[in-house]
N, C-alpha and C. Protein backbone atom coordinates (compact mmCIF):
# COMPACT_ATOMS: atom_id res chain seq x y z
N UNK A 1 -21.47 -45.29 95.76
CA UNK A 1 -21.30 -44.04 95.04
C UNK A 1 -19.85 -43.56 95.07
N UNK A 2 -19.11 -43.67 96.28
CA UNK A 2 -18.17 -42.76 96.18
C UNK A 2 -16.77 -44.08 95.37
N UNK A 3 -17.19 -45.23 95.32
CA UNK A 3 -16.41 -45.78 94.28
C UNK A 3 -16.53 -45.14 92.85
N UNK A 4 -17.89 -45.39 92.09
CA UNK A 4 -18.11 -44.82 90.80
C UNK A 4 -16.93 -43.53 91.08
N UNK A 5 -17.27 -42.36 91.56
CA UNK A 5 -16.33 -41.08 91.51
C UNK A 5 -14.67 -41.51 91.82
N UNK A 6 -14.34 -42.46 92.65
CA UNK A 6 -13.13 -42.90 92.37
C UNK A 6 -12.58 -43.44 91.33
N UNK A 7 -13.49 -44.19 90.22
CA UNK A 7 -13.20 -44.89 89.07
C UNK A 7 -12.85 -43.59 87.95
N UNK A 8 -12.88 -42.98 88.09
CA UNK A 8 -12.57 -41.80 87.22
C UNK A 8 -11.09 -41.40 87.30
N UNK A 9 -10.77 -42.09 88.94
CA UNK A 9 -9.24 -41.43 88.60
C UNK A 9 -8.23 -42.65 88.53
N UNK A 10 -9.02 -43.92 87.85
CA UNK A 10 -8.25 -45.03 87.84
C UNK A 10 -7.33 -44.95 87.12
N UNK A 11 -5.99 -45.51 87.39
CA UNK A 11 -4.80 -45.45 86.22
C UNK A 11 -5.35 -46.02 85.03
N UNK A 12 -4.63 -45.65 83.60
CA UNK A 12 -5.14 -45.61 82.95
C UNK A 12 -3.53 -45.81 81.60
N UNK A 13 -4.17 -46.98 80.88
CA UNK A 13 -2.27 -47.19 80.54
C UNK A 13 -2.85 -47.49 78.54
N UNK A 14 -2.08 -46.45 77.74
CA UNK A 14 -2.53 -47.35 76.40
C UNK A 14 -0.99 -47.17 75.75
N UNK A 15 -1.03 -48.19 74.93
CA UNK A 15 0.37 -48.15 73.33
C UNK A 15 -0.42 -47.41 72.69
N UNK A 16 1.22 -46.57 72.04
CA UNK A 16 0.59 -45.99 70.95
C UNK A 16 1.77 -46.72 69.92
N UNK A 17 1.04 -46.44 69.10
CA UNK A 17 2.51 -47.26 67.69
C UNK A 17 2.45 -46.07 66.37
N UNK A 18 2.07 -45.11 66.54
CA UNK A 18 2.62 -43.84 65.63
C UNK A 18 2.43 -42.77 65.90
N UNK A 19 3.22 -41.63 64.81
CA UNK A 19 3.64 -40.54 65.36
C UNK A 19 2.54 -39.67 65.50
N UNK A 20 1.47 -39.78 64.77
CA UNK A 20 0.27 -38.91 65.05
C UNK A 20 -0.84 -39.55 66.53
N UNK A 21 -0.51 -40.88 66.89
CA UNK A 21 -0.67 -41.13 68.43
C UNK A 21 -0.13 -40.03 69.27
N UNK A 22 1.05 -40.48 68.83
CA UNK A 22 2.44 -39.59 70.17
C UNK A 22 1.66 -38.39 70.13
N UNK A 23 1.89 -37.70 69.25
CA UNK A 23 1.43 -36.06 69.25
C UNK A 23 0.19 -36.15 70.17
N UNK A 24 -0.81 -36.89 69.72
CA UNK A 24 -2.01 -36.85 70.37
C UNK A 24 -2.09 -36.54 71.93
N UNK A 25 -1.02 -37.81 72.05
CA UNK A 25 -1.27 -38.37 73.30
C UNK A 25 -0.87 -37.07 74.16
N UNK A 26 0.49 -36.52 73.71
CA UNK A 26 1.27 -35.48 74.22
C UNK A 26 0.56 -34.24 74.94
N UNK A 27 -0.61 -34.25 73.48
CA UNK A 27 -1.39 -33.09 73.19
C UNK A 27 -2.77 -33.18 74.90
N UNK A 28 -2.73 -34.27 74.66
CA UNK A 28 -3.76 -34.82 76.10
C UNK A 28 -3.10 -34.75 77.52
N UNK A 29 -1.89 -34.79 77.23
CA UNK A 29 -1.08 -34.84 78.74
C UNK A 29 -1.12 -33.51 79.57
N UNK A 30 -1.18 -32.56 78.08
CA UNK A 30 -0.65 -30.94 78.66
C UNK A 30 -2.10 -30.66 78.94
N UNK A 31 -2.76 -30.44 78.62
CA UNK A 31 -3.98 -30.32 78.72
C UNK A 31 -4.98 -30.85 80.06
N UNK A 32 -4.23 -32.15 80.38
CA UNK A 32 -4.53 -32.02 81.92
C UNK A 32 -3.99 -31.85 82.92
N UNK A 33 -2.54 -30.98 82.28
CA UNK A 33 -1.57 -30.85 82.93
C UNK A 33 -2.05 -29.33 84.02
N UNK A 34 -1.93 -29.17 85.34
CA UNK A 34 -2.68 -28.00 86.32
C UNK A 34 -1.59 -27.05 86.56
N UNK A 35 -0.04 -27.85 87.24
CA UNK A 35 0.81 -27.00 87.91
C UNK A 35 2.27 -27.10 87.00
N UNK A 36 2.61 -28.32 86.55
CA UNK A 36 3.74 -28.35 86.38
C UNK A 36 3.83 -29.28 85.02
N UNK A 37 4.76 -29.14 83.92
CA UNK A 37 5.10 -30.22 82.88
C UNK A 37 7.20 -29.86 83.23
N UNK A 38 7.27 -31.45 83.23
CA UNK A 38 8.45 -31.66 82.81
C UNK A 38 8.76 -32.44 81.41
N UNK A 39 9.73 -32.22 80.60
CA UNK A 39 9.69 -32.48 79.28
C UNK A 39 11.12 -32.82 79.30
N UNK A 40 11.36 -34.33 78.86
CA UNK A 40 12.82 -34.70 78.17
C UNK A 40 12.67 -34.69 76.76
N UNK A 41 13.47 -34.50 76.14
CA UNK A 41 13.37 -34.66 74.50
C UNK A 41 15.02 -34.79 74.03
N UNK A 42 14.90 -35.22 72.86
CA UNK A 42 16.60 -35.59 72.04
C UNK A 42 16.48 -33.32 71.59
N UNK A 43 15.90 -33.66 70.96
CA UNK A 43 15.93 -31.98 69.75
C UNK A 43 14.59 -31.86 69.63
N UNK A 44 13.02 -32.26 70.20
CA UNK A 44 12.11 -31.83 69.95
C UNK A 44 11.58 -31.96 68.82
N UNK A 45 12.41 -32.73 67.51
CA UNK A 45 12.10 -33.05 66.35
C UNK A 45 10.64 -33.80 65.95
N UNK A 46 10.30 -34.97 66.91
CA UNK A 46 9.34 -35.33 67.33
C UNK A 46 8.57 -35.11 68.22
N UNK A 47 6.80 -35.62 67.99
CA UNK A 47 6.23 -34.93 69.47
C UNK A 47 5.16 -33.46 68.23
N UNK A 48 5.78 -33.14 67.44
CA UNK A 48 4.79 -31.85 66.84
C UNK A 48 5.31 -30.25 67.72
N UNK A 49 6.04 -30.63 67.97
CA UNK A 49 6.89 -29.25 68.80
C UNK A 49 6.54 -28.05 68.37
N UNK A 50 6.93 -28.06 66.72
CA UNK A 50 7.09 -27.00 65.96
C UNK A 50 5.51 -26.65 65.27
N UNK A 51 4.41 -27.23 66.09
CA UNK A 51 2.76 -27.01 65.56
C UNK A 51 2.67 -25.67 66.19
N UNK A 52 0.90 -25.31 65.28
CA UNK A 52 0.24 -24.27 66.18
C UNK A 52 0.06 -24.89 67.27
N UNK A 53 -0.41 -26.35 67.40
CA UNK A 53 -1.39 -26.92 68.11
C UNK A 53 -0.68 -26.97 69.67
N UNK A 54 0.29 -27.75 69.45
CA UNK A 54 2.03 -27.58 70.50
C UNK A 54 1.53 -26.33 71.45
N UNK A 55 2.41 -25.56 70.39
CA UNK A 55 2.43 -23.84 71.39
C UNK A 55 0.55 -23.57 71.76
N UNK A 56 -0.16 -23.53 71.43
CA UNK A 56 -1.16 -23.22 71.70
C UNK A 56 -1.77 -23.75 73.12
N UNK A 57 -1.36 -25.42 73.62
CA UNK A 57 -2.00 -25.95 74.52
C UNK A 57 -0.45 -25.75 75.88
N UNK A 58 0.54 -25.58 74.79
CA UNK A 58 1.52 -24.78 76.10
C UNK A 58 1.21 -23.84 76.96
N UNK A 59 0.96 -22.78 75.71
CA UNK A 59 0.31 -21.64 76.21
C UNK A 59 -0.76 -21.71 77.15
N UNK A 60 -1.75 -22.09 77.21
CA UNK A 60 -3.41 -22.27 77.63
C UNK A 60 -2.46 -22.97 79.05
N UNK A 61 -1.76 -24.14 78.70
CA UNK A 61 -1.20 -24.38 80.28
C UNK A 61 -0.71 -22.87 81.00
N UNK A 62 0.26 -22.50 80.67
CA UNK A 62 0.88 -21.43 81.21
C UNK A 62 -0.36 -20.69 81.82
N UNK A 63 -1.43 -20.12 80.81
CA UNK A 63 -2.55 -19.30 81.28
C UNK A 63 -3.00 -19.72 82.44
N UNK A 64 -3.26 -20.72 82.64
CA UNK A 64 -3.79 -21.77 83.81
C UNK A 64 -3.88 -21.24 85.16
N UNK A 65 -2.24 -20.78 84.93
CA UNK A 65 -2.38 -20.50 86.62
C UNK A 65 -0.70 -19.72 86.90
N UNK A 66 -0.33 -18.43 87.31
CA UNK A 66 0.65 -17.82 87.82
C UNK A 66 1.80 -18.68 88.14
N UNK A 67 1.81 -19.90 88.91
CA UNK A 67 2.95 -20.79 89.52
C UNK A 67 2.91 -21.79 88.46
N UNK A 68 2.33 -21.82 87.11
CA UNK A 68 2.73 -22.99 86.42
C UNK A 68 3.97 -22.94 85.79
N UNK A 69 4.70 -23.72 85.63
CA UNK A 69 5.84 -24.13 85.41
C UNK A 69 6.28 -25.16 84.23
N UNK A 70 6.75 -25.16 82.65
CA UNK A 70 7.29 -26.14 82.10
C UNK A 70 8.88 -25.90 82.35
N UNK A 71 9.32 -27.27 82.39
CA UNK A 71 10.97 -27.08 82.37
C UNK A 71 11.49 -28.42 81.72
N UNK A 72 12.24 -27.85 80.52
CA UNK A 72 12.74 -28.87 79.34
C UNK A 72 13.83 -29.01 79.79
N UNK A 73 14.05 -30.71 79.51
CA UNK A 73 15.85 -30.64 79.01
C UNK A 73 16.52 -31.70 77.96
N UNK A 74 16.78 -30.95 77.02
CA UNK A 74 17.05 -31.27 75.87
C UNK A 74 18.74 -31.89 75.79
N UNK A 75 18.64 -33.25 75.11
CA UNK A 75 20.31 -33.28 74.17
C UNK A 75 20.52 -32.08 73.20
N UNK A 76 19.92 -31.68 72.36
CA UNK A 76 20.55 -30.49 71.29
C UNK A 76 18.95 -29.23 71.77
N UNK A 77 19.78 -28.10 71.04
CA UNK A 77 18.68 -27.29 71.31
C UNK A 77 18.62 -26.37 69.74
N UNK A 78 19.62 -26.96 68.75
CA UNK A 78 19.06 -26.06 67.74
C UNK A 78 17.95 -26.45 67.13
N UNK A 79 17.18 -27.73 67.19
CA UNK A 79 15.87 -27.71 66.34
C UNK A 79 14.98 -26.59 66.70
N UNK A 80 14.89 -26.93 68.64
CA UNK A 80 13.96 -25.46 68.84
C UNK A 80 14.73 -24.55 68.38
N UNK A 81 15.78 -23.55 68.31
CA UNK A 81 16.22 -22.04 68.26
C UNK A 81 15.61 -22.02 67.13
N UNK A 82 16.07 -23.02 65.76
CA UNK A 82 16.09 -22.49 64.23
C UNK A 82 14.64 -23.35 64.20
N UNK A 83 13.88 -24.06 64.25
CA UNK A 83 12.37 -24.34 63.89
C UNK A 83 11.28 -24.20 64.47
N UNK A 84 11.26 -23.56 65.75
CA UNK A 84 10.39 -23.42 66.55
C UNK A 84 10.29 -22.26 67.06
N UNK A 85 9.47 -21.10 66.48
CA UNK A 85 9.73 -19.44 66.64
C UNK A 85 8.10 -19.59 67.63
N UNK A 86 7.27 -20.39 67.12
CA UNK A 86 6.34 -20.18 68.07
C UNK A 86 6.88 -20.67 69.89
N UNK A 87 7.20 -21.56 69.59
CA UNK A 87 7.89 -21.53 71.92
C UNK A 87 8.99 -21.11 71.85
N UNK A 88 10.04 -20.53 70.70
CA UNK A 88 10.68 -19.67 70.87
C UNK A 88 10.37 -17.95 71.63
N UNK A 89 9.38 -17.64 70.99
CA UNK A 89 8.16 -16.50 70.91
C UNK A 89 7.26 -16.59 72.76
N UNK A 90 7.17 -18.03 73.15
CA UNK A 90 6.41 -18.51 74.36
C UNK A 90 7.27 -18.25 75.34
N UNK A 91 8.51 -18.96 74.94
CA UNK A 91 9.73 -18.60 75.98
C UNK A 91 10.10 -16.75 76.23
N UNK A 92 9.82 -15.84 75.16
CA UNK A 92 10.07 -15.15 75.46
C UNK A 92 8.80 -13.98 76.12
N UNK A 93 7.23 -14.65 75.89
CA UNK A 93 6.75 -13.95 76.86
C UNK A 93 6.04 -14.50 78.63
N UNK A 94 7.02 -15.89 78.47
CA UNK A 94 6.84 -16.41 79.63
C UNK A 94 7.83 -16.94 80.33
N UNK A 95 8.86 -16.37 80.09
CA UNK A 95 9.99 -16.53 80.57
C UNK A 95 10.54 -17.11 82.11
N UNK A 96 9.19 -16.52 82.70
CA UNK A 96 9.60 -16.76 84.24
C UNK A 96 8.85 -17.95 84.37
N UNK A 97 8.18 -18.64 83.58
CA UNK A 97 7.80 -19.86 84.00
C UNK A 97 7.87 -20.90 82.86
N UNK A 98 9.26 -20.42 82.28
CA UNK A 98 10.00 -21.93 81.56
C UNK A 98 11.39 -21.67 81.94
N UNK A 99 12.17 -22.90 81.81
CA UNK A 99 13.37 -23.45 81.73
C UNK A 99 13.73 -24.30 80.58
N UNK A 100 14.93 -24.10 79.96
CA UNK A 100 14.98 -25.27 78.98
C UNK A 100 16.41 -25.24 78.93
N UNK A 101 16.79 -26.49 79.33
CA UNK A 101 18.57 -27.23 79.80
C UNK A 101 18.46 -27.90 78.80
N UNK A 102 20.42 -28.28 78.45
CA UNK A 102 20.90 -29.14 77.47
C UNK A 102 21.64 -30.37 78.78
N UNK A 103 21.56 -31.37 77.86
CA UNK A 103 22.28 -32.25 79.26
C UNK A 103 23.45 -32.14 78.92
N UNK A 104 24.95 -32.68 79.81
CA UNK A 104 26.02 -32.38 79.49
C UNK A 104 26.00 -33.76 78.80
N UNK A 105 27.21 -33.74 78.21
CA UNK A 105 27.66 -34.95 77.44
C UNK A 105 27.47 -36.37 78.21
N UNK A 106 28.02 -36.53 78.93
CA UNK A 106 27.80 -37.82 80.16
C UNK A 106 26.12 -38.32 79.98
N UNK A 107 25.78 -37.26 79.55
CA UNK A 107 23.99 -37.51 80.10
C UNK A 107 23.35 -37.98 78.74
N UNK A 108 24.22 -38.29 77.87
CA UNK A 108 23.56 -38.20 76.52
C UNK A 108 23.52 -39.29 76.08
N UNK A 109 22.74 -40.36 77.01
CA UNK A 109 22.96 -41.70 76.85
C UNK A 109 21.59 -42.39 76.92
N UNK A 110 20.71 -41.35 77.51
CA UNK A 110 19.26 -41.35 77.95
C UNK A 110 18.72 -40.91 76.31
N UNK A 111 17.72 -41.80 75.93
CA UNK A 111 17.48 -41.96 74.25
C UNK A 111 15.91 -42.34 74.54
N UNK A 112 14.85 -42.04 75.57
CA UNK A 112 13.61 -42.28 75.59
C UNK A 112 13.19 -40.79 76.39
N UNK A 113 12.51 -40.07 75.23
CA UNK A 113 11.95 -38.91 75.44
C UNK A 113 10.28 -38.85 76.61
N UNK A 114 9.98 -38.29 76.92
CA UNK A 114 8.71 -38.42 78.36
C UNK A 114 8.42 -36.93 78.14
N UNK A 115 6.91 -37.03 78.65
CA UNK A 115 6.28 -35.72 79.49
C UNK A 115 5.40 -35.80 80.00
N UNK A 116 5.72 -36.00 81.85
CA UNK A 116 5.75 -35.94 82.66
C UNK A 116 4.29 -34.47 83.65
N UNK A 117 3.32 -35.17 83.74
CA UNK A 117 2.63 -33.84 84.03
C UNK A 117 1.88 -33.88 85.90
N UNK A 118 2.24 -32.71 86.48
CA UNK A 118 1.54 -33.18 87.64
C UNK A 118 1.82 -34.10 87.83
N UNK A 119 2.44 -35.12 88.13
CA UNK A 119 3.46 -36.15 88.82
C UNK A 119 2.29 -37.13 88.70
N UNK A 120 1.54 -37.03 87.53
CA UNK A 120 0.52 -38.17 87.31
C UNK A 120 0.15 -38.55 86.10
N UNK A 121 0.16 -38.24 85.43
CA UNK A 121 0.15 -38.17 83.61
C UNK A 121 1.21 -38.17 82.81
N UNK A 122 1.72 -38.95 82.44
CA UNK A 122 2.71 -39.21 80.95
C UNK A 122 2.80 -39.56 79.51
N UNK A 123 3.38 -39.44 78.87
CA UNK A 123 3.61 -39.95 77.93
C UNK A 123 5.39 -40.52 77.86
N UNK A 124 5.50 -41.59 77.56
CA UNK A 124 6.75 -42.03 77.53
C UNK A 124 7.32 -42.78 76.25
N UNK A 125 7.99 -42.23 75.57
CA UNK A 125 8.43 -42.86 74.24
C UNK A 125 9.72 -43.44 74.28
N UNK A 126 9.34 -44.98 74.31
CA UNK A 126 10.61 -46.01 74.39
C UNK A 126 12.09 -46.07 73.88
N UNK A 127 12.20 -45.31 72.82
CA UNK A 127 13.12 -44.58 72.26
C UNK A 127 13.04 -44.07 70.77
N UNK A 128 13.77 -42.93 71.06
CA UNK A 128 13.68 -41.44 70.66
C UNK A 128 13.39 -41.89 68.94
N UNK A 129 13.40 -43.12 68.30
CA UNK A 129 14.02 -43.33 66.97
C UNK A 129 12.41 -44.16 66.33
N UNK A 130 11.84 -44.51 67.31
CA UNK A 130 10.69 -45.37 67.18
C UNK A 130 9.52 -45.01 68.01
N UNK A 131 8.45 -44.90 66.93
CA UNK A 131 7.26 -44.10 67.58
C UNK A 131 6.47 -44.86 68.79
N UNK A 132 7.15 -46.58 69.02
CA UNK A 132 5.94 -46.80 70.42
C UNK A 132 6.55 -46.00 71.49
N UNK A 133 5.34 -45.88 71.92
CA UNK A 133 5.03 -45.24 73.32
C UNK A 133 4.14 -45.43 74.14
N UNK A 134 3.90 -45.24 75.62
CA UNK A 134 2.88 -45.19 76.27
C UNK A 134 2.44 -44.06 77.03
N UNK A 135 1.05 -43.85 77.12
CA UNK A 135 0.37 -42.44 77.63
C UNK A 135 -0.08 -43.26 79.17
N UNK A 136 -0.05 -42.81 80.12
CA UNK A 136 -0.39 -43.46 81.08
C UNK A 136 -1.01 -42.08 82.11
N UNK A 137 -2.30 -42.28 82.10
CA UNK A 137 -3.28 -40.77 83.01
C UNK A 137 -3.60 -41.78 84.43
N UNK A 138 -3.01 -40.89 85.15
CA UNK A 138 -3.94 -41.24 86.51
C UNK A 138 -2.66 -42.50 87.66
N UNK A 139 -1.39 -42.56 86.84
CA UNK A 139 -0.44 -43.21 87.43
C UNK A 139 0.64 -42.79 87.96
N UNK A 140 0.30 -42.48 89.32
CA UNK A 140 1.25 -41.94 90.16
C UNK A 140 2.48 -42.75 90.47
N UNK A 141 2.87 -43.67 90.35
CA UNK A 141 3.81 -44.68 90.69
C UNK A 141 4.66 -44.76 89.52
N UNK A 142 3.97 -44.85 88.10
CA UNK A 142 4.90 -44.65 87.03
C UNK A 142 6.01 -43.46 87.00
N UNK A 143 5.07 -42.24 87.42
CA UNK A 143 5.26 -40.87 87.19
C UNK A 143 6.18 -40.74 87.60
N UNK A 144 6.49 -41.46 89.04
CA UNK A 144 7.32 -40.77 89.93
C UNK A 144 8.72 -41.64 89.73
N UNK A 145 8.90 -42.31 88.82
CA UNK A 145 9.97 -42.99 88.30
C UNK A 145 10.69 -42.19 87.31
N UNK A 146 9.41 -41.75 86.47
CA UNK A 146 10.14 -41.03 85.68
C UNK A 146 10.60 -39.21 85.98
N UNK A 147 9.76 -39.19 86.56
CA UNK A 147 10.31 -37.58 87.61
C UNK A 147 11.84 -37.54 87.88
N UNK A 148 12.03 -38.92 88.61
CA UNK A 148 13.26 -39.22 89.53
C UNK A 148 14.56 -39.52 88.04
N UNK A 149 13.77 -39.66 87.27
CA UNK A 149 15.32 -39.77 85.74
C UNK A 149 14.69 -38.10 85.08
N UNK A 150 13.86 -37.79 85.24
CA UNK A 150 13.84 -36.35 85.12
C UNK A 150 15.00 -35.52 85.57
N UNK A 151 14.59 -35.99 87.38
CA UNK A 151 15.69 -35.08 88.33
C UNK A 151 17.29 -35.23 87.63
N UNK A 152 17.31 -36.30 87.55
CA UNK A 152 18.69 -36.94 87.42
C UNK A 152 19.03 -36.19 85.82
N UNK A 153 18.35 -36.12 84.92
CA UNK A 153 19.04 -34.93 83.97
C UNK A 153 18.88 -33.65 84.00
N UNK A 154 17.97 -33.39 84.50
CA UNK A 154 17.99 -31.88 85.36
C UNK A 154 19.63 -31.57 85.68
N UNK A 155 20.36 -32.55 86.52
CA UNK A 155 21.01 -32.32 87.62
C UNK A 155 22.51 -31.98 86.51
N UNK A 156 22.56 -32.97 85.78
CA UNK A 156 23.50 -33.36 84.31
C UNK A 156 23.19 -32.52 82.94
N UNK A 157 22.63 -31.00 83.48
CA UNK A 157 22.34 -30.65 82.64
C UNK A 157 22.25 -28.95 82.81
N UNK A 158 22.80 -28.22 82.13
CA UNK A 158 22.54 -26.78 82.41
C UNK A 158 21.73 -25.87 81.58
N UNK A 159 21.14 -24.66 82.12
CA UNK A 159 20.66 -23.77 81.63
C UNK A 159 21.24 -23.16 79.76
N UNK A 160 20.29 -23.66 78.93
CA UNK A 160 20.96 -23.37 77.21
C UNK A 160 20.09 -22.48 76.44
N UNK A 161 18.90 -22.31 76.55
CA UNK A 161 18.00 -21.48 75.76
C UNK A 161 17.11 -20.44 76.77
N UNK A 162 17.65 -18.89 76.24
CA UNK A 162 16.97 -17.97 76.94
C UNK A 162 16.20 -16.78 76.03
N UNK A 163 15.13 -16.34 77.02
CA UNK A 163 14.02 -15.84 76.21
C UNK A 163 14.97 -14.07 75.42
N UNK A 164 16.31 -13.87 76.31
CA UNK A 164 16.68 -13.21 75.15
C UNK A 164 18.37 -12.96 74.74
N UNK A 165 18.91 -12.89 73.73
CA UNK A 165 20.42 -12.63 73.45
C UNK A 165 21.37 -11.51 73.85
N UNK A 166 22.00 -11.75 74.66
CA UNK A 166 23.15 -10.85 74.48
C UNK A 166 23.90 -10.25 74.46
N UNK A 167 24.68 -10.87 73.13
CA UNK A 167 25.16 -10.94 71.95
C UNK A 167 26.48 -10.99 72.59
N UNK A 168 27.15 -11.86 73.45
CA UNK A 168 28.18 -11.76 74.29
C UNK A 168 28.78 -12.77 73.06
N UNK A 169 29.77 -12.98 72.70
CA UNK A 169 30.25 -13.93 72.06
C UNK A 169 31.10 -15.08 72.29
């Protein structure tokens, strides 16, 4: 018996080969996402960023739980400012539990976007230009590879989008 209940949290690895996969998959990550999402992206262009569906299962994360936490870090950040008013709108009534960094230049060499959930669930898109990818639930060993190139643009990367302006020039 207590195998069967372990088989439930077997790793779990698929390709996806298009963009309405990715979204999907994305859409599945957050969703079993409990405490924490980390998110690399080029500009968020891809992925469905700019959906209801996006902000909606952001949101419902956030609801989740007081200490949940997303923290982005982006190469550019005007797709979100100018196309994305809904987690524009998220950022500004959840402010204390997002972050969203630009990497510095040095860092802008990293071209395979991830999100990273609970240090066990991903999605990882091979690069930023081509829709394969892989969703991988229940793989702690992957995760924590990509956490650790998480950290590493975290580190190469500063604070760029805040929930409000101003108007300092």
């Amino acid at each position: 018996m207590a195998e069967q209940s372990a088989n439930t949290d077997l790793k779990q690895h698929r390709m996806l080969n298009g963009e309405a996969e990715y979204e999907a998959a994305i859409d599945e990550v957050i969703a079993r996402a409990e405490r924490t999402l980390h998110l690399f992206d080029i500009d968020l262009k891809y992925g469905g960023y700019s959906s209801l569906k996006r902000f909606e299962g952001l949101r419902d994360f956030l609801l989740k739980g007081r200490g949940n936490r997303i923290v982005m870090v982006l190469h550019e950040t005007d797709f979100l400012t100018a196309r994305c008013p809904r987690l524009m709108n998220l950022l500004r009534t959840h402010s204390h539990s997002i972050a969203i960094n630009k990497t510095h230049e040095h860092a802008r060499v990293a071209g395979d976007p991830f999100v990273v959930a609970d240090e066990a669930h991903y999605v990882h898109r091979f690069h930023h230009d081509d829709a394969r990818s892989l969703q991988a639930l229940h793989d702690h060993a992957g995760a924590r590879q990509l956490e650790e190139r998480f950290g590493q643009l975290l580190a190469a990367s500063h604070p760029a989008v805040f929930a409000t302006t101003l108007g300092l020039g």
